[in-house]
C-alpha atoms as a PDB file:
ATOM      1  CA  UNK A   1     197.340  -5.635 340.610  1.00  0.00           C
ATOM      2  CA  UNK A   2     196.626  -2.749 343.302  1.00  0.00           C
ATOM      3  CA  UNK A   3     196.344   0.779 342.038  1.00  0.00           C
ATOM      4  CA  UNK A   4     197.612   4.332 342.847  1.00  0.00           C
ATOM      5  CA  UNK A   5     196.387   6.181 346.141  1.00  0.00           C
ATOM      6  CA  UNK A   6     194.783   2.929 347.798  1.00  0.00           C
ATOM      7  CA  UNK A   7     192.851   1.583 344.621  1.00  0.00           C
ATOM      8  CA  UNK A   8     190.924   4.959 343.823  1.00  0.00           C
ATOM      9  CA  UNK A   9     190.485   4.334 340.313  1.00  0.00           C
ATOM     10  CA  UNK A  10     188.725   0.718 341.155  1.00  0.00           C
ATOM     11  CA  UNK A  11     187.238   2.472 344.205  1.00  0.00           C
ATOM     12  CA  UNK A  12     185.522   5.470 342.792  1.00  0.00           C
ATOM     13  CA  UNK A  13     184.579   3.202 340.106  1.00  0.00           C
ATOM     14  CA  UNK A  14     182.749   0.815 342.478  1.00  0.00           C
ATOM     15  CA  UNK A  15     181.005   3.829 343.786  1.00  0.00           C
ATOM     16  CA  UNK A  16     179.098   4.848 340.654  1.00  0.00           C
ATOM     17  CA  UNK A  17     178.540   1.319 340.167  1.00  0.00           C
ATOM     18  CA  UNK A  18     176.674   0.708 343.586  1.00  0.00           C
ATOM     19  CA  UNK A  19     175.113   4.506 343.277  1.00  0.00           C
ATOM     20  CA  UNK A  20     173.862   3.711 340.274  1.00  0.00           C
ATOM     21  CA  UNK A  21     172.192  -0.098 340.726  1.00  0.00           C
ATOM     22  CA  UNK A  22     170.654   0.741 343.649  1.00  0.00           C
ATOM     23  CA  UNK A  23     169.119   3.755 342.226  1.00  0.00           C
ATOM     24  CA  UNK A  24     167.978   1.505 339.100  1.00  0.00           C
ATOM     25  CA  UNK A  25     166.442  -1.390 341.433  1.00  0.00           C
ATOM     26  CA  UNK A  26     163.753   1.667 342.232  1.00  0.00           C
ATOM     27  CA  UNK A  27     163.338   3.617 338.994  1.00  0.00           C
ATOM     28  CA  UNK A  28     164.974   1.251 336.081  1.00  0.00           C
ATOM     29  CA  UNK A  29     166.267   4.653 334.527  1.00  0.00           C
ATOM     30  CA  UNK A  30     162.658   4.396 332.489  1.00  0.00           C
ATOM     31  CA  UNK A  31     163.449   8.071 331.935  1.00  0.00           C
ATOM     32  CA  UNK A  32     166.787  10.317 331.338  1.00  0.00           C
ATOM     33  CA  UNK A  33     166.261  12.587 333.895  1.00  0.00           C
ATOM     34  CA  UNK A  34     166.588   9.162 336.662  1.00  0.00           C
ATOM     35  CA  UNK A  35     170.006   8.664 335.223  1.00  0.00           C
ATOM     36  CA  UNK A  36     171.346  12.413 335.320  1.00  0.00           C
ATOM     37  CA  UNK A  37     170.418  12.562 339.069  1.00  0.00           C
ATOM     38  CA  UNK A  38     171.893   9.322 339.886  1.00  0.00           C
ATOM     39  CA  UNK A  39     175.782  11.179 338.282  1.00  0.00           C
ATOM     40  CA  UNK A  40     175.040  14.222 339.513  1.00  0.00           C
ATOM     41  CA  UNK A  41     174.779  11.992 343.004  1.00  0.00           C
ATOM     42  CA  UNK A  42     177.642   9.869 341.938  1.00  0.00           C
ATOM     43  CA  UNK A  43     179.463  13.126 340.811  1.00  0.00           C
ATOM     44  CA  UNK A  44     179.069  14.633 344.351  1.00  0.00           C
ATOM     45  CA  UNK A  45     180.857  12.483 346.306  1.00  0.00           C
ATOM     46  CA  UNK A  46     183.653  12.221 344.490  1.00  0.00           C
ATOM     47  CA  UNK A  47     184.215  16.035 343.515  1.00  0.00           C
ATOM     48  CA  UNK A  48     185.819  18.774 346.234  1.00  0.00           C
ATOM     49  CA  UNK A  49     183.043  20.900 347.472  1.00  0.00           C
ATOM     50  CA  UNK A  50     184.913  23.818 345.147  1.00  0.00           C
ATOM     51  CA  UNK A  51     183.266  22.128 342.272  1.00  0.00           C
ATOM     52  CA  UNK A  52     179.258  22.705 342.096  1.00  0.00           C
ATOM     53  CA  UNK A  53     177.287  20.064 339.952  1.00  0.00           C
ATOM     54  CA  UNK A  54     173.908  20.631 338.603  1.00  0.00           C
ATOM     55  CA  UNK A  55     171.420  19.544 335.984  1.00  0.00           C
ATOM     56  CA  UNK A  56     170.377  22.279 333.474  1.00  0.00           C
ATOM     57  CA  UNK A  57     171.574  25.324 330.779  1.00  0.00           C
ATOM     58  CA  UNK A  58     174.720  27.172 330.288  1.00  0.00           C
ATOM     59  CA  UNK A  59     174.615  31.127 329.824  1.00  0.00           C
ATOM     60  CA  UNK A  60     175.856  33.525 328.081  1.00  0.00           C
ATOM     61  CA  UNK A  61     176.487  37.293 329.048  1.00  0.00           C
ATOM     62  CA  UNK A  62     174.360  37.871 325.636  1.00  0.00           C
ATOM     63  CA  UNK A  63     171.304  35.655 326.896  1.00  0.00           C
ATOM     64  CA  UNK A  64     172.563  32.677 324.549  1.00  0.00           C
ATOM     65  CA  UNK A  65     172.013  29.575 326.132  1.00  0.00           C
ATOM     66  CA  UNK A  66     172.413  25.428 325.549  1.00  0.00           C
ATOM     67  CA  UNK A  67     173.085  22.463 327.234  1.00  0.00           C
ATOM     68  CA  UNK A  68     170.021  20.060 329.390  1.00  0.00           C
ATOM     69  CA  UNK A  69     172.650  17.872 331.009  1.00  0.00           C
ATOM     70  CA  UNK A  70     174.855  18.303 333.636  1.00  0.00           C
ATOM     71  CA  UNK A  71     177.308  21.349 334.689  1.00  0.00           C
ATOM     72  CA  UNK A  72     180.094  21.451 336.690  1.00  0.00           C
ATOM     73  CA  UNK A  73     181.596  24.969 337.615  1.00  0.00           C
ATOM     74  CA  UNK A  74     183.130  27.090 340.090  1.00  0.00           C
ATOM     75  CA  UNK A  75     180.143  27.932 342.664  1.00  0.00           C
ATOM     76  CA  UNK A  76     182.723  29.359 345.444  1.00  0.00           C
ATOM     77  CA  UNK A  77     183.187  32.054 343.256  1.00  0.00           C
ATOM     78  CA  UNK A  78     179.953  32.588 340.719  1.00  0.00           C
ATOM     79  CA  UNK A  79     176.434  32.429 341.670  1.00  0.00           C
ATOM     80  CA  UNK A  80     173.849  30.341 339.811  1.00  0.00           C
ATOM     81  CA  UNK A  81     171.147  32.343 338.002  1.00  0.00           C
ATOM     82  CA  UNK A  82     167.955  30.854 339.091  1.00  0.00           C
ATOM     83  CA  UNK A  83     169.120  31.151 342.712  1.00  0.00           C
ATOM     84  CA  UNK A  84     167.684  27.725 343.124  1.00  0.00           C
ATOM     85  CA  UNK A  85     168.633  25.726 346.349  1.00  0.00           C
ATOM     86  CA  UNK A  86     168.286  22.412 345.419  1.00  0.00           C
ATOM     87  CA  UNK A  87     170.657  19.224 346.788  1.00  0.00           C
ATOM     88  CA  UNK A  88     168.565  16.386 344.946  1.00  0.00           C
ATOM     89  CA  UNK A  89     169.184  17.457 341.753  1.00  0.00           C
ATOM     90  CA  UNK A  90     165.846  17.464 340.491  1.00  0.00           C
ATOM     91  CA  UNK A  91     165.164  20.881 339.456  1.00  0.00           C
ATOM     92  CA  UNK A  92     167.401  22.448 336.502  1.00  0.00           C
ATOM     93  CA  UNK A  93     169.671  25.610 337.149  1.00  0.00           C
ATOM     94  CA  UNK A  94     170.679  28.438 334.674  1.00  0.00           C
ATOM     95  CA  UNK A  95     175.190  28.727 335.258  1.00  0.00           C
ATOM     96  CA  UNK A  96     176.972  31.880 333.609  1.00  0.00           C
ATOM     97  CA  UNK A  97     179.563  30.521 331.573  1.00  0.00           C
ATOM     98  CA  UNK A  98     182.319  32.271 332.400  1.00  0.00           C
ATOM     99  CA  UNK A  99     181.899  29.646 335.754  1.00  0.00           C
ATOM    100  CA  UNK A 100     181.903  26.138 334.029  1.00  0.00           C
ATOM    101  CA  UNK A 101     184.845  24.216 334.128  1.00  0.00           C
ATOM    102  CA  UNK A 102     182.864  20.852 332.107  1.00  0.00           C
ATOM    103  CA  UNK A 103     179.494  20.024 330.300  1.00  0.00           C
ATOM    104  CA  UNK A 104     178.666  16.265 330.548  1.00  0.00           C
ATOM    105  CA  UNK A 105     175.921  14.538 328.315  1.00  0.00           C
ATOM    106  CA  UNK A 106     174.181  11.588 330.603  1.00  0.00           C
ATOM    107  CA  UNK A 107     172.806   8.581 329.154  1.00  0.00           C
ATOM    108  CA  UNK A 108     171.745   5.699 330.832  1.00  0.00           C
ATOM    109  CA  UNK A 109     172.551   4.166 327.191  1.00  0.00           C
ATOM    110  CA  UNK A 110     174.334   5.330 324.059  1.00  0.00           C
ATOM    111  CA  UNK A 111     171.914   4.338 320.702  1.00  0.00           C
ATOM    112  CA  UNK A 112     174.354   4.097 317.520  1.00  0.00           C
ATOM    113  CA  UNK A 113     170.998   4.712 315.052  1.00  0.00           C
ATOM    114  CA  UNK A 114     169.205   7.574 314.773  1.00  0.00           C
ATOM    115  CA  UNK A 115     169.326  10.967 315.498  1.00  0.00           C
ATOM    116  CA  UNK A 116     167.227  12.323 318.476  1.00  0.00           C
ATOM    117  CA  UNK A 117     166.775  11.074 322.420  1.00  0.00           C
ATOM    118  CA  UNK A 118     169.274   8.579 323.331  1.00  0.00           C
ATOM    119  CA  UNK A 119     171.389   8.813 320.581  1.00  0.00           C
ATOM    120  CA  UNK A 120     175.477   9.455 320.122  1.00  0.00           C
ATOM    121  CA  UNK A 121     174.719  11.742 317.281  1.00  0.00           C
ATOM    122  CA  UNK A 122     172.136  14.293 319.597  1.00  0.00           C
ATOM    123  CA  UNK A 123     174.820  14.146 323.321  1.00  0.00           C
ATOM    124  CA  UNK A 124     177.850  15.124 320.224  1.00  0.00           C
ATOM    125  CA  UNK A 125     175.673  17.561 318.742  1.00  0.00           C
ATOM    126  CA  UNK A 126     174.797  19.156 322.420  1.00  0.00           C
ATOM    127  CA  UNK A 127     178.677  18.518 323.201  1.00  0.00           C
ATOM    128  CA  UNK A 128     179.687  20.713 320.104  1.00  0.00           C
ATOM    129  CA  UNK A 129     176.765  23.549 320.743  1.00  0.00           C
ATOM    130  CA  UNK A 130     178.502  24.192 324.220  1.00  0.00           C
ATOM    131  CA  UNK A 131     182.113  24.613 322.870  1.00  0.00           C
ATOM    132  CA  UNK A 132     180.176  27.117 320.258  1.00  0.00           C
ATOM    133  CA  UNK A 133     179.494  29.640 322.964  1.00  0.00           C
ATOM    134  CA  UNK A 134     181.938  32.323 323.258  1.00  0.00           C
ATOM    135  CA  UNK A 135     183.300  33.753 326.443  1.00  0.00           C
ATOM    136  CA  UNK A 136     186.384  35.854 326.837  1.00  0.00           C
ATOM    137  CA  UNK A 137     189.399  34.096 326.699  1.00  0.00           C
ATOM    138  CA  UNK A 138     191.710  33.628 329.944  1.00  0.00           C
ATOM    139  CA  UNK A 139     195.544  34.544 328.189  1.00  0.00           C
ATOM    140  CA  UNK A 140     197.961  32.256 330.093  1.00  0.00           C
ATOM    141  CA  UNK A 141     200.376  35.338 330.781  1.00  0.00           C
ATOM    142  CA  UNK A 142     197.067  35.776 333.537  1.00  0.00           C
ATOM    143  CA  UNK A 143     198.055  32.972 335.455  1.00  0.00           C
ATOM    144  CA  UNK A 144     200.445  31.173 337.212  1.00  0.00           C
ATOM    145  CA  UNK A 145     201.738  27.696 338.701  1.00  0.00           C
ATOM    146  CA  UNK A 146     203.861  27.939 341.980  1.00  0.00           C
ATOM    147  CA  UNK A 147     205.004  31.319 341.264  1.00  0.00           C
ATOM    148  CA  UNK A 148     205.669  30.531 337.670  1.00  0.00           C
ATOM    149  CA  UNK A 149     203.965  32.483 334.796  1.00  0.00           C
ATOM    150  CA  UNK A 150     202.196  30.508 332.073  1.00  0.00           C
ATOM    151  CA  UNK A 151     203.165  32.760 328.806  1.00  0.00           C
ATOM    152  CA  UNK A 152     202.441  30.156 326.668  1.00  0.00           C
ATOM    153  CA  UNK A 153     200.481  26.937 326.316  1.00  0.00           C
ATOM    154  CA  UNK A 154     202.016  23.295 326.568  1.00  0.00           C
ATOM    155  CA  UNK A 155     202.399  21.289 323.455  1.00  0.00           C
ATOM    156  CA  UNK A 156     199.439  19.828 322.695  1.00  0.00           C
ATOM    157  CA  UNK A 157     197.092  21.456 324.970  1.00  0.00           C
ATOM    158  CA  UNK A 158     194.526  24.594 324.252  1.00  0.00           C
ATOM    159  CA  UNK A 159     195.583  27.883 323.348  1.00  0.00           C
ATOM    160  CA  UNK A 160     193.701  29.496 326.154  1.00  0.00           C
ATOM    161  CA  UNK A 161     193.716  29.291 329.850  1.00  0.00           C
ATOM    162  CA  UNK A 162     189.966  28.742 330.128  1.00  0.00           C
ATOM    163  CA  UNK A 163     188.533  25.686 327.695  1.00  0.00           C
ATOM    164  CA  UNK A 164     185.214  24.326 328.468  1.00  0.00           C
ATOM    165  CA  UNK A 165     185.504  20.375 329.356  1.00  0.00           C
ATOM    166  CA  UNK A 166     182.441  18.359 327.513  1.00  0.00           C
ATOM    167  CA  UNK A 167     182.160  14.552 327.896  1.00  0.00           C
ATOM    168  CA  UNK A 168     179.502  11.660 327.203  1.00  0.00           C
ATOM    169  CA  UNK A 169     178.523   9.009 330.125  1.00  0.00           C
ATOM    170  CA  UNK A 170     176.449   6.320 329.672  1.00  0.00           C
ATOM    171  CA  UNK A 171     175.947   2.651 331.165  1.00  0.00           C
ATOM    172  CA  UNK A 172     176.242   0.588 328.014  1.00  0.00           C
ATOM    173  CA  UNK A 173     175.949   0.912 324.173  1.00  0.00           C
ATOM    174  CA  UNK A 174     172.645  -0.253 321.627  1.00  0.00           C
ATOM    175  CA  UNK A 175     172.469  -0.068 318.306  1.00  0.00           C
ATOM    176  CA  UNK A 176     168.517   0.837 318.744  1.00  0.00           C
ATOM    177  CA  UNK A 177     166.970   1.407 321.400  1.00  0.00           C
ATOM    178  CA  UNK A 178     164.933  -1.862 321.370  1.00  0.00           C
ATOM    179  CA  UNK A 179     167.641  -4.049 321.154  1.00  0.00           C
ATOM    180  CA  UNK A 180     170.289  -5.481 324.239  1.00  0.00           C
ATOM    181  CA  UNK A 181     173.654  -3.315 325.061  1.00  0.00           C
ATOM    182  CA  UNK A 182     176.215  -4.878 323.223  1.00  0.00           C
ATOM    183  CA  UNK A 183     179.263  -6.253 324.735  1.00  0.00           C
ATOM    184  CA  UNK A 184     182.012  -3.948 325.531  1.00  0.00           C
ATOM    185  CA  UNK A 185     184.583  -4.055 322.694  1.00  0.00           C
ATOM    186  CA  UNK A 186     181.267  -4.465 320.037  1.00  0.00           C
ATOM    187  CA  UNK A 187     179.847  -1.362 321.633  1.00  0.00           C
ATOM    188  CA  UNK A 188     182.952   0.393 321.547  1.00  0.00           C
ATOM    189  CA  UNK A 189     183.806  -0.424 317.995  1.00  0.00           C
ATOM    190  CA  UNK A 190     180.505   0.528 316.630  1.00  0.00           C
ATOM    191  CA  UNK A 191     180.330   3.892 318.506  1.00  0.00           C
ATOM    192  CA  UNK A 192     183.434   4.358 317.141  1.00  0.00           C
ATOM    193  CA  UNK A 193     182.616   3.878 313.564  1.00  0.00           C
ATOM    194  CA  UNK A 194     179.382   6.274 313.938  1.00  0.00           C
ATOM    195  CA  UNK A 195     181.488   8.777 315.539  1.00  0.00           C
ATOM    196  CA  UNK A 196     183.979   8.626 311.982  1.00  0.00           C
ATOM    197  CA  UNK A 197     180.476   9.386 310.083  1.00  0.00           C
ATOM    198  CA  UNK A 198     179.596  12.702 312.292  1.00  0.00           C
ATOM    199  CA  UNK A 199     180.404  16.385 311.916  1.00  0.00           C
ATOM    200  CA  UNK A 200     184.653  16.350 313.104  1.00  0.00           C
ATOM    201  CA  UNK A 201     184.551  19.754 314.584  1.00  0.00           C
ATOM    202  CA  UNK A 202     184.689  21.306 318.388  1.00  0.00           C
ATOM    203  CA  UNK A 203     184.575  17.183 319.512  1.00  0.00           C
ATOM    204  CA  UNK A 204     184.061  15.904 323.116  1.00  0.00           C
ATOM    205  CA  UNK A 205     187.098  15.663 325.163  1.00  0.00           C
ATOM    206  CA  UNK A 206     185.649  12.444 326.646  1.00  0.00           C
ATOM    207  CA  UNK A 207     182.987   9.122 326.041  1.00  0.00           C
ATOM    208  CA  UNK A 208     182.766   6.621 328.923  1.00  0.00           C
ATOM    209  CA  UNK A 209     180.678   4.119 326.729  1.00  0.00           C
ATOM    210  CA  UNK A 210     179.839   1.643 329.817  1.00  0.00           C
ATOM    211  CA  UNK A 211     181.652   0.084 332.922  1.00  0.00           C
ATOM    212  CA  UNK A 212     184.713  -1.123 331.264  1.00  0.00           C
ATOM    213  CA  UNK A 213     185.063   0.798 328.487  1.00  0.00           C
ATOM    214  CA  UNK A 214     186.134   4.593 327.404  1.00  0.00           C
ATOM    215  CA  UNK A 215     187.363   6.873 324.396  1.00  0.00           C
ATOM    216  CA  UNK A 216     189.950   9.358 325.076  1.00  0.00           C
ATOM    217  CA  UNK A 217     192.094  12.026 323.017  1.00  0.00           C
ATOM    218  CA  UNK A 218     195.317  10.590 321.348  1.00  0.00           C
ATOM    219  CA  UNK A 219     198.409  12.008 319.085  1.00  0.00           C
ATOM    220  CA  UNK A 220     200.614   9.571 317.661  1.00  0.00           C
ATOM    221  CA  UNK A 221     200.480   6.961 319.840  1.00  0.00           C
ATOM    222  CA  UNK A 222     200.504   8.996 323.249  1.00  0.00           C
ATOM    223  CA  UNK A 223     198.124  10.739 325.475  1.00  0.00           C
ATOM    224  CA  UNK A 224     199.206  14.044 325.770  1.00  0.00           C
ATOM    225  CA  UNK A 225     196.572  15.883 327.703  1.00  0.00           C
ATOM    226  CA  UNK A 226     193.156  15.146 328.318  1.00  0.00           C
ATOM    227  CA  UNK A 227     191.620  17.771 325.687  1.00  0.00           C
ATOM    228  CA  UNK A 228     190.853  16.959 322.253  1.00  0.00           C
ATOM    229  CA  UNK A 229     193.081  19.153 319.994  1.00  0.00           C
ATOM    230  CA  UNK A 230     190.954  19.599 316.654  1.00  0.00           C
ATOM    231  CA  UNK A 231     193.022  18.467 313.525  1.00  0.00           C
ATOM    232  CA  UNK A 232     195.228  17.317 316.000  1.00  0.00           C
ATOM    233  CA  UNK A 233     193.139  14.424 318.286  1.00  0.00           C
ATOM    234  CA  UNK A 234     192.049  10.969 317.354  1.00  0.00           C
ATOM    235  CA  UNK A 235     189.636   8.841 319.750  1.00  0.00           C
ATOM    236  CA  UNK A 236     191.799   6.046 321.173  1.00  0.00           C
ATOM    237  CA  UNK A 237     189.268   3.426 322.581  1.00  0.00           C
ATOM    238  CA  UNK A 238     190.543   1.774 326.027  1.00  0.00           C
ATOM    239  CA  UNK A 239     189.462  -1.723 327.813  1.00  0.00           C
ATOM    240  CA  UNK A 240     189.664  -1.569 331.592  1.00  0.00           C
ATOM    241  CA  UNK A 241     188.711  -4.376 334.266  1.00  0.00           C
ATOM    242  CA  UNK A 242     185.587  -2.282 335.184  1.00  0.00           C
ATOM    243  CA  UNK A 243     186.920   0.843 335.945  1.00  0.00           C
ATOM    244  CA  UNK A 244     186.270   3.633 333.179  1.00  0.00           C
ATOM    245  CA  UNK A 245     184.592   5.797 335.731  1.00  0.00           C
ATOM    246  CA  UNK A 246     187.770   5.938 337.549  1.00  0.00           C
ATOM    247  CA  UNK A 247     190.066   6.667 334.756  1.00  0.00           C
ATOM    248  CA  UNK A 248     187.168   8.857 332.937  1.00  0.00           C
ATOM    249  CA  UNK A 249     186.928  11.430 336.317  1.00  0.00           C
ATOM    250  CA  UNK A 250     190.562  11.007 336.218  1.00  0.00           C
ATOM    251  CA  UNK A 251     191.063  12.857 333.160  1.00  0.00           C
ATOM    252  CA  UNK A 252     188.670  15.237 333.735  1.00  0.00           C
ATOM    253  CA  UNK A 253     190.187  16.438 337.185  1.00  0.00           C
ATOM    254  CA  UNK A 254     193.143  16.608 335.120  1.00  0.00           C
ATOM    255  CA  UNK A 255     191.964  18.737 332.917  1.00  0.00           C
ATOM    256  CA  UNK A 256     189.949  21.055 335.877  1.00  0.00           C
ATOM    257  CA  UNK A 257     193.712  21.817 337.271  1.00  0.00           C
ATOM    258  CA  UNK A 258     194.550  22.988 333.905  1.00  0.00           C
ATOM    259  CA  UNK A 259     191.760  25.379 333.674  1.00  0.00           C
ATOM    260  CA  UNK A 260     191.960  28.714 334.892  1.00  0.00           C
ATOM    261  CA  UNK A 261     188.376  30.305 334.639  1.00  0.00           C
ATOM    262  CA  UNK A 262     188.123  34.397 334.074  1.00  0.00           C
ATOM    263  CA  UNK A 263     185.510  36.554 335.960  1.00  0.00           C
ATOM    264  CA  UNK A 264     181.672  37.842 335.294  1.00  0.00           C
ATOM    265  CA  UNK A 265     181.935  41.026 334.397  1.00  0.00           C
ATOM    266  CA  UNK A 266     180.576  43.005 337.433  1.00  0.00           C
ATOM    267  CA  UNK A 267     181.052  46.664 336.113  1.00  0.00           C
ATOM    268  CA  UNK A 268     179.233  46.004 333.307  1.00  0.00           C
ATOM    269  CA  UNK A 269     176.259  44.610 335.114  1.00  0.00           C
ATOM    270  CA  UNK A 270     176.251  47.491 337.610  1.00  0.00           C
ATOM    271  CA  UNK A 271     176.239  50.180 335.024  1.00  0.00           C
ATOM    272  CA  UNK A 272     173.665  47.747 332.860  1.00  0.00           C
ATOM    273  CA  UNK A 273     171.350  48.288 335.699  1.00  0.00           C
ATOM    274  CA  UNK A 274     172.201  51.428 336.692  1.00  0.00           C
ATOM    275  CA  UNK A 275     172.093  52.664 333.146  1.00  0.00           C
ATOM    276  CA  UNK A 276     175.494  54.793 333.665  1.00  0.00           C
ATOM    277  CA  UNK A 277     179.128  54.357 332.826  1.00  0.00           C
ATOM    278  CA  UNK A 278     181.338  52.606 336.051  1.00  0.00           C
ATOM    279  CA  UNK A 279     184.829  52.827 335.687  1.00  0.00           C
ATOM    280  CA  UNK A 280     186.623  49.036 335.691  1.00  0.00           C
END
């Protein structure tokens, strides 16, 4: 069976794949920071320029800060606040929120026990502590489509033009992290089951648990966007011949055309520094 626009999802998906082995065949992702720069790579290549990718922490206008994983955002637009110039990856930036468009948690593997490192339970609890932060909210009456105002939301979807996007990669599922990945639809079920068990609030929009496998946001029994809708959602596990990086980055550029970011709030930094009122 051949796919949409000449096989992307099986092609991007064999992209990661390679990108990813042949960066493990020198480093073994011994250590997480290995497997972050290997998506961030991976990440790259398939994103528009438009979208800038790094590895480090989401800010606040109030100095609040989380997040160690990777960012994607708006960098035509918004600068970075390290002012770093960095196209490896290795060194960690500092991105004002109002620019992010999605937080992604990297693991090389997901561990089912436990609570720190490697674990499901620490990449939901960082997911979560980024859809805490607060930035203004984008109305929809702000934006439009073709000429078309938004004045309200679709069924289903967020109330506000600007939600953050937060997902989980990994490579493969363990129930410790001294024992062998389990097999697809084990690791899948048993991530599952551990998710049921944690705190069911501000929840990832996204888990691509290995090569084959994913959880997405369901209603009923349809997909209706690619956010999860709190009180709304339920994770719908999905079996693919190898290509859940395809379909994953798939939902997430669906969800980047849906978001309309605001803007930093110039006048306010300009009279912070200059200590005097500006009119906006």
């Amino acid at each position: 069976m051949g796919y949409m626009y000449n096989d992307f999802l099986k092609n991007i998906s064999q992209k990661f794949l390679n990108n990813f082995n042949e960066i493990s065949t020198i480093y073994n992702f011994d250590f997480g920071d290995e497997f972050e720069i290997a998506l961030c790579k991976s990440l790259r290549v398939a994103l528009p320029n438009y979208y800038g990718i790094c590895r480090g922490s989401i800010f606040t206008v109030d100095g609040n800060s989380v997040g160690d994983d990777i960012i994607i955002y708006d960098q035509f637009h918004f600068p970075t606040l390290r002012l770093l110039e960095d196209n490896t990856f290795a060194q960690k930036q500092q991105i004002p929120f109002e620019a992010v468009f999605a937080y992604i948690e990297a693991k090389n593997t997901l561990i089912i026990e436990g609570s720190g490192g490697n674990t499901i339970e620490k990449a939901w609890s960082q997911c979560q502590n980024v859809k805490k932060l607060y930035r203004q909210d984008v109305k929809y009456s702000k934006y439009s489509v073709n000429g078309i105002p938004f004045l309200k939301p679709k069924p289903h979807w967020p109330t506000k033009g600007n939600p953050i996007y937060t997902a989980i990669f990994s490579r493969g599922v363990r129930r410790k992290s001294n024992e062998q990945i389990l097999e697809t639809n084990i690791g899948t079920n048993e991530l599952l089951i551990k998710i049921s068990s944690l705190e069911q609030s501000m929840q990832p929009d996204l888990i691509i648990a290995d090569y084959s496998s994913l959880i997405i946001p369901a209603i009923g029994t349809q997909i209706e966007s690619p956010f999860f809708m709190e009180d709304k959602s339920f994770y719908s596990p999905q079996t693919t011949d190898g290509f859940a990086y395809g379909l994953g980055l798939s939902f997430m550029f669906y969800a980047f055309d849906n978001i309309k970011l605001g803007k930093i709030g110039w006048p306010k930094i300009i009279s912070n520094g200059l200590n005097m009122h500006l009119n906006e």
